[in-house]
C-alpha atoms as a PDB file:
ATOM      1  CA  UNK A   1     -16.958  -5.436  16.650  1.00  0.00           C
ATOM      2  CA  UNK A   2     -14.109  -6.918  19.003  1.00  0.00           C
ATOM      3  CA  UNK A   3     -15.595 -10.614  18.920  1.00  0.00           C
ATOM      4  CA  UNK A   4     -15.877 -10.321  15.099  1.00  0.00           C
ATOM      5  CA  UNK A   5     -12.243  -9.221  15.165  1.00  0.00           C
ATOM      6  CA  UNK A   6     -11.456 -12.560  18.143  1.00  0.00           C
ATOM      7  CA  UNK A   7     -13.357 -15.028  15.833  1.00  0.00           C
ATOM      8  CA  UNK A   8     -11.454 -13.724  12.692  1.00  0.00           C
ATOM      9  CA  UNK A   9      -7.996 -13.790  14.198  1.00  0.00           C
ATOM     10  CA  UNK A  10      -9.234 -17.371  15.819  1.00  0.00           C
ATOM     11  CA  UNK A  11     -10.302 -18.481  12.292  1.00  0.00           C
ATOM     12  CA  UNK A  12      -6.805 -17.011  10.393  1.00  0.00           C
ATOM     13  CA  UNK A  13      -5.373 -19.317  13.506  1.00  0.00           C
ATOM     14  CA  UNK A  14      -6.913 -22.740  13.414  1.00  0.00           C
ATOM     15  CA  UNK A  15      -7.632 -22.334   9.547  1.00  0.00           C
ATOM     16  CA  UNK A  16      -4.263 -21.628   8.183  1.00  0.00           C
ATOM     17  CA  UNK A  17      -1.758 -20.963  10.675  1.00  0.00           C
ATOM     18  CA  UNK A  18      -1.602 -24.517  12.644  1.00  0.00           C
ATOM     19  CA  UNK A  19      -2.072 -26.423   9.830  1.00  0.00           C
ATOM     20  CA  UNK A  20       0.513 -24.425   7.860  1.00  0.00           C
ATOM     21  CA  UNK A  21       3.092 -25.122  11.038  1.00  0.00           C
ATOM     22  CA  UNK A  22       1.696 -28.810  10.977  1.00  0.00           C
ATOM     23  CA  UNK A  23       2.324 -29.034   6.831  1.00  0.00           C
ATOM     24  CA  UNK A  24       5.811 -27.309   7.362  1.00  0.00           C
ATOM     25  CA  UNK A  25       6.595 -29.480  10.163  1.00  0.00           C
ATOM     26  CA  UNK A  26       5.855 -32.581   7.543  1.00  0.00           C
ATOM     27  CA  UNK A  27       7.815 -31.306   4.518  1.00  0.00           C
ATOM     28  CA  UNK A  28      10.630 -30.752   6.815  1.00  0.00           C
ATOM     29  CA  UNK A  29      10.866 -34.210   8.477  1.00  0.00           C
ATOM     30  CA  UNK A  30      14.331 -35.854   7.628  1.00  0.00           C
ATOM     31  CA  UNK A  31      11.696 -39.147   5.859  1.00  0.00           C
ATOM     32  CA  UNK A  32       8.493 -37.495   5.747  1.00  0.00           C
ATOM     33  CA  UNK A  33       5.446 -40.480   5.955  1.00  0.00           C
ATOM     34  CA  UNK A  34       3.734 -40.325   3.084  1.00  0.00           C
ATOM     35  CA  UNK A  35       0.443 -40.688   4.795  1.00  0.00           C
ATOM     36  CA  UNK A  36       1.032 -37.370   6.888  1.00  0.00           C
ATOM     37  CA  UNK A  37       1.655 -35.830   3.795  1.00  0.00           C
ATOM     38  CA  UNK A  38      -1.355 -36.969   2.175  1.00  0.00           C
ATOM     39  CA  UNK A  39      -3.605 -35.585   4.932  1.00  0.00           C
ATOM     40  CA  UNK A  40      -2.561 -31.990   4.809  1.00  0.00           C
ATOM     41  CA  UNK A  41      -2.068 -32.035   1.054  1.00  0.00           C
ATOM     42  CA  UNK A  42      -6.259 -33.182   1.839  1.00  0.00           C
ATOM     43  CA  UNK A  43      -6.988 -30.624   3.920  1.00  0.00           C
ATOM     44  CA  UNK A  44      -5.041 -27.688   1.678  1.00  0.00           C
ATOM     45  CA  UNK A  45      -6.895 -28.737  -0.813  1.00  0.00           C
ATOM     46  CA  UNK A  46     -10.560 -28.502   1.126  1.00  0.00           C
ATOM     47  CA  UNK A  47      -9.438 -25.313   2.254  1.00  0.00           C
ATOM     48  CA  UNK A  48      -8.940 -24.001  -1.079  1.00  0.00           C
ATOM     49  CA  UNK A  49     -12.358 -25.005  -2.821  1.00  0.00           C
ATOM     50  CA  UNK A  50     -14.082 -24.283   0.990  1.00  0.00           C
ATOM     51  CA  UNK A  51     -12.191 -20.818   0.527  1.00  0.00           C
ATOM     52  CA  UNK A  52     -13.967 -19.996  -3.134  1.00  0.00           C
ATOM     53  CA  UNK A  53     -17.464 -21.269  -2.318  1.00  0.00           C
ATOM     54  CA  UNK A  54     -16.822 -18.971   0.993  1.00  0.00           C
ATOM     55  CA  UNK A  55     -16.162 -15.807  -1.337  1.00  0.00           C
ATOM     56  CA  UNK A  56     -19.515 -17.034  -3.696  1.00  0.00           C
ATOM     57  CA  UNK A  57     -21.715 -17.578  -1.001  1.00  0.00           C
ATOM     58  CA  UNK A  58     -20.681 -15.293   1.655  1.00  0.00           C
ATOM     59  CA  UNK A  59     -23.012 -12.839   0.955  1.00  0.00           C
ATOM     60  CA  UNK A  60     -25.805 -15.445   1.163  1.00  0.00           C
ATOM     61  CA  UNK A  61     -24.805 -17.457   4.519  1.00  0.00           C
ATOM     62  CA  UNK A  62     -22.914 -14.817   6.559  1.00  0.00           C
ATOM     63  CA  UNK A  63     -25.845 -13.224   8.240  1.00  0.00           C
ATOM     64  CA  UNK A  64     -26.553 -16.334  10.130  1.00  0.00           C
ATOM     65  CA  UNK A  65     -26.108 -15.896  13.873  1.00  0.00           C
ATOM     66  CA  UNK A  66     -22.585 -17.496  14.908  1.00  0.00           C
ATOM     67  CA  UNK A  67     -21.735 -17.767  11.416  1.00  0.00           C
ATOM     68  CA  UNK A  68     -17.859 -16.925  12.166  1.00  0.00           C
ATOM     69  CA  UNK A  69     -17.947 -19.167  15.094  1.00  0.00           C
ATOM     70  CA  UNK A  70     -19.124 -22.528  12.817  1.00  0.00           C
ATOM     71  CA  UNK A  71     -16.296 -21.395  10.477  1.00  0.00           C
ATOM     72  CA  UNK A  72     -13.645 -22.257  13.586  1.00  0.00           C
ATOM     73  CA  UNK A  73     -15.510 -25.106  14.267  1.00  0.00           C
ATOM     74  CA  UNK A  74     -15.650 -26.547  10.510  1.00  0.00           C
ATOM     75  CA  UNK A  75     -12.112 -26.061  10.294  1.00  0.00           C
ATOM     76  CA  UNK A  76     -11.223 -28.003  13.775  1.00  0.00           C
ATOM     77  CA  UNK A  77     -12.986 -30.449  12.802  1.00  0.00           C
ATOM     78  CA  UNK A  78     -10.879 -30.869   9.344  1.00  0.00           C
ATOM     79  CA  UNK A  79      -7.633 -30.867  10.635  1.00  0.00           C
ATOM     80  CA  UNK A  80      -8.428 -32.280  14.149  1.00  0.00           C
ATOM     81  CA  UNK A  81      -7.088 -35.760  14.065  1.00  0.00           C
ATOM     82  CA  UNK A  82      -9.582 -37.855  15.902  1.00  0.00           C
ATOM     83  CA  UNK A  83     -12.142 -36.371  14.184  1.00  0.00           C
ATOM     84  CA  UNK A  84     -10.777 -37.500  10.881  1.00  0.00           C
ATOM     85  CA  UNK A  85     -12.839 -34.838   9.112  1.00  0.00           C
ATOM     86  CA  UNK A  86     -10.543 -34.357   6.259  1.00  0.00           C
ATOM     87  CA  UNK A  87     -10.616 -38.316   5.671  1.00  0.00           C
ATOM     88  CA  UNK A  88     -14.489 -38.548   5.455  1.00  0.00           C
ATOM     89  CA  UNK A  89     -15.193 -35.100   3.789  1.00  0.00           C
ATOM     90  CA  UNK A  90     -12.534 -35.877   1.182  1.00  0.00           C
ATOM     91  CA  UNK A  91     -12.501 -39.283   0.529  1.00  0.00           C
ATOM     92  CA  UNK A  92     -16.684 -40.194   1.168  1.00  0.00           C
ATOM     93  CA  UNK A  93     -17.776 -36.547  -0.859  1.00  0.00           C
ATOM     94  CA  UNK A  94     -15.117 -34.329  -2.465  1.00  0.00           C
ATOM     95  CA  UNK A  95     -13.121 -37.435  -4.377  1.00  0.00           C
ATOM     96  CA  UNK A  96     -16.087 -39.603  -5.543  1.00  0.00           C
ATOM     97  CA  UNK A  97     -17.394 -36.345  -6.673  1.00  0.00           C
ATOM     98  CA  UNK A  98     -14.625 -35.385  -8.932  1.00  0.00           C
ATOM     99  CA  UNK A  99     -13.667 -39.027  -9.740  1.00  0.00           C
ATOM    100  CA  UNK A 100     -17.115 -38.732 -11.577  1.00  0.00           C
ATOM    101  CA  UNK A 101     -16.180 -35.391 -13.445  1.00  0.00           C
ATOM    102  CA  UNK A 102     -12.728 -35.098 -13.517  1.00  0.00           C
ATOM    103  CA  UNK A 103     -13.178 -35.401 -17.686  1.00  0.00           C
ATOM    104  CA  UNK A 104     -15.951 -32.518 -17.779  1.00  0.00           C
ATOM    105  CA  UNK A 105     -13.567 -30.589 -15.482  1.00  0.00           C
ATOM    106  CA  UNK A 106     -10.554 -30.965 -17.302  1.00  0.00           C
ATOM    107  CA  UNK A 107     -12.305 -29.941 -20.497  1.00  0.00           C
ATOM    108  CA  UNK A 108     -13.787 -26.724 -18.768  1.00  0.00           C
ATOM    109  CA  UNK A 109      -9.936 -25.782 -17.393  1.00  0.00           C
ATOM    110  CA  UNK A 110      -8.826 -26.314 -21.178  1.00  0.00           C
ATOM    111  CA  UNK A 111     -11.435 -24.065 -22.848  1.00  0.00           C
ATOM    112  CA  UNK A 112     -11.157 -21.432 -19.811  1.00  0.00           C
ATOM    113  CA  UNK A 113      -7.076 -21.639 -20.943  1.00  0.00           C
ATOM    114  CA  UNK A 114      -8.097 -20.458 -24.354  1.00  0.00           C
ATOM    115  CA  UNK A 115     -10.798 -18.293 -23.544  1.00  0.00           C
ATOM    116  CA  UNK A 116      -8.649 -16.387 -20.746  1.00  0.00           C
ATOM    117  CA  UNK A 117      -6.012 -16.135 -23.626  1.00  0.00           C
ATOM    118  CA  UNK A 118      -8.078 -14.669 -26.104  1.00  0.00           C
ATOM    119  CA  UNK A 119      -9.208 -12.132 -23.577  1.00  0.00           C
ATOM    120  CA  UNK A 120      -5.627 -11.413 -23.024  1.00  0.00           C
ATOM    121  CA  UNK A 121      -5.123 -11.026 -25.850  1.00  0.00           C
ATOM    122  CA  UNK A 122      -8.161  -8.776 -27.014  1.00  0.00           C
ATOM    123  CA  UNK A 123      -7.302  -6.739 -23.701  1.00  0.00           C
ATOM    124  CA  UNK A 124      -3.874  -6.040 -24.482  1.00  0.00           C
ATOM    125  CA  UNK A 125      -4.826  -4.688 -28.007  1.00  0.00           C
ATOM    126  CA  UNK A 126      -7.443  -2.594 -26.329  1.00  0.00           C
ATOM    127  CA  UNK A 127      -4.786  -1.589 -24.120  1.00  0.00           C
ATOM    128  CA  UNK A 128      -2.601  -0.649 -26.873  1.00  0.00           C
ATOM    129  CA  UNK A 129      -5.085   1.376 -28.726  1.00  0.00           C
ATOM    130  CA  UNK A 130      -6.056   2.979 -25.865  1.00  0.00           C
ATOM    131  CA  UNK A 131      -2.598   4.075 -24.860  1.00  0.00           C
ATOM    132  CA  UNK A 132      -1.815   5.643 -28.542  1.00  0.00           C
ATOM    133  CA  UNK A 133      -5.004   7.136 -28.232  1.00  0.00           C
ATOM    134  CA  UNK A 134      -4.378   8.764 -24.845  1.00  0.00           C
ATOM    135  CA  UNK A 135      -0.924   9.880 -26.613  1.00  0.00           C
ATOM    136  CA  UNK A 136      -2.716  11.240 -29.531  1.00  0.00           C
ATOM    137  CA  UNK A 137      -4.663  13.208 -27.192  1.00  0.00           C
ATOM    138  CA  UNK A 138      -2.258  14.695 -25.241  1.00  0.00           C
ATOM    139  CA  UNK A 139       0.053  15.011 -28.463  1.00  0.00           C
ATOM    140  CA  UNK A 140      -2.842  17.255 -30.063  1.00  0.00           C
ATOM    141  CA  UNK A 141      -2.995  18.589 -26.260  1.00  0.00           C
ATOM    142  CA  UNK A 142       0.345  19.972 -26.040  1.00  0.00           C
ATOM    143  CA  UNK A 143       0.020  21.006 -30.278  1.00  0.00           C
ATOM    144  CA  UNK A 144      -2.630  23.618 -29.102  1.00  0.00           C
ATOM    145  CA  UNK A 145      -0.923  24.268 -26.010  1.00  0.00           C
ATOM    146  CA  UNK A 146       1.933  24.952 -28.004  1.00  0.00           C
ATOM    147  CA  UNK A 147       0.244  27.376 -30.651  1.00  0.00           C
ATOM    148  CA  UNK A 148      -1.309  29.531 -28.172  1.00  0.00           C
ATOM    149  CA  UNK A 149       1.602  29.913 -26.043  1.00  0.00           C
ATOM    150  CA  UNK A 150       3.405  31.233 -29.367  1.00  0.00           C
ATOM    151  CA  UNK A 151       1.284  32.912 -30.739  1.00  0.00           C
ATOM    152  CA  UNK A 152       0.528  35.120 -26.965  1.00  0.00           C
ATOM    153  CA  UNK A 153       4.601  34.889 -27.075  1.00  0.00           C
ATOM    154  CA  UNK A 154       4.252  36.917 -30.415  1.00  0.00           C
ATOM    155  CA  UNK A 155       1.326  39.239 -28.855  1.00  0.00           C
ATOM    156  CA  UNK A 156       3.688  40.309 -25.888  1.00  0.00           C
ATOM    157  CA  UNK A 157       6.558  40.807 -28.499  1.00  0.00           C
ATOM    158  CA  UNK A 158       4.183  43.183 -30.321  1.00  0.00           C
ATOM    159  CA  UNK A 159       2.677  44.842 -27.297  1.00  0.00           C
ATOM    160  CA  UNK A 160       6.516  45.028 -25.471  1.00  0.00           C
ATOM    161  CA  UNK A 161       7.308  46.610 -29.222  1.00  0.00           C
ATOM    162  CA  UNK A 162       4.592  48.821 -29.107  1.00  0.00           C
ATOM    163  CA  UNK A 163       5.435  50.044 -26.057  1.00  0.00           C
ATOM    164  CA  UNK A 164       8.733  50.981 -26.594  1.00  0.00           C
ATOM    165  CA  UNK A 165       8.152  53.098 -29.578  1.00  0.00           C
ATOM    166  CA  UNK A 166       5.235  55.028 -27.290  1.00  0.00           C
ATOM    167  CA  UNK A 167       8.481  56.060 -25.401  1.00  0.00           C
END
């Protein structure tokens, strides 16, 4: 329990926080070098599509024994300079690989756009109807509510009636 809490503050640490300083430290240079730039605009990017394949295939991968601690390590070796991790994973697998479908992925972002749209849009009409029909509901609610309270106002007007003229 503690060294799964160490290895996920140690991950949060070498995986976003340094290079976040190291990225801020970039954008804030009085001339920032383009090529600095470039790398952590690399490695943000890895981290992102690392990040949603993490979420997918967590459940599948994060049995395996030092599973956490491989995480640190993957990340190290991205950002680590000497390595040059983010230069080889970037430009030898992720680039050539989206190079080759950058049309088929653009196409899929477009129809997603329209799709997610639609949905939207069908969700907010659900939403709507659903809303006047929770207000019909509580309309017809407060209708019945009404009629019984008057009509048990009118049966204590009676009995408090009746109960005078029995004195």
């Amino acid at each position: 329990m503690l060294g799964d809490l160490i290895t996920r503050i140690l991950i949060l640490l070498v995986g976003y926080a340094y290079p976040a300083y190291g990225c801020y430290k970039s954008v804030e240079k009085k001339k920032p070098e383009i090529q600095e730039l470039r790398y952590w605009c690399k490695y943000w990017i890895l981290l992102g599509l690392l990040t949603v394949f993490e979420r997918i295939g967590d459940i599948v991968v994060s049995w395996l024994p030092l599973y956490a601690e491989i995480k640190i390590a993957i990340f190290i070796y991205l950002w680590y300079p000497k390595s040059q991790g983010i230069s080889y994973v970037y430009e030898k697998l992720l680039c050539p690989y989206i190079s080759r479908h950058e049309s088929d992925i653009d196409q899929g972002i477009s129809v997603l756009k329209i799709r997610g749209r639609s949905v939207i849009v069908q969700l907010v009409k659900c939403g709507y109807h659903w809303t006047l029909q929770i207000f019909r509901h509580v309309q017809q609610h407060f209708a019945i509510y009404k009629k019984n309270d008057r009509s048990k106002s009118k049966e204590r007007q009676q009995t408090a009636t009746s109960f005078m003229f029995l004195r």
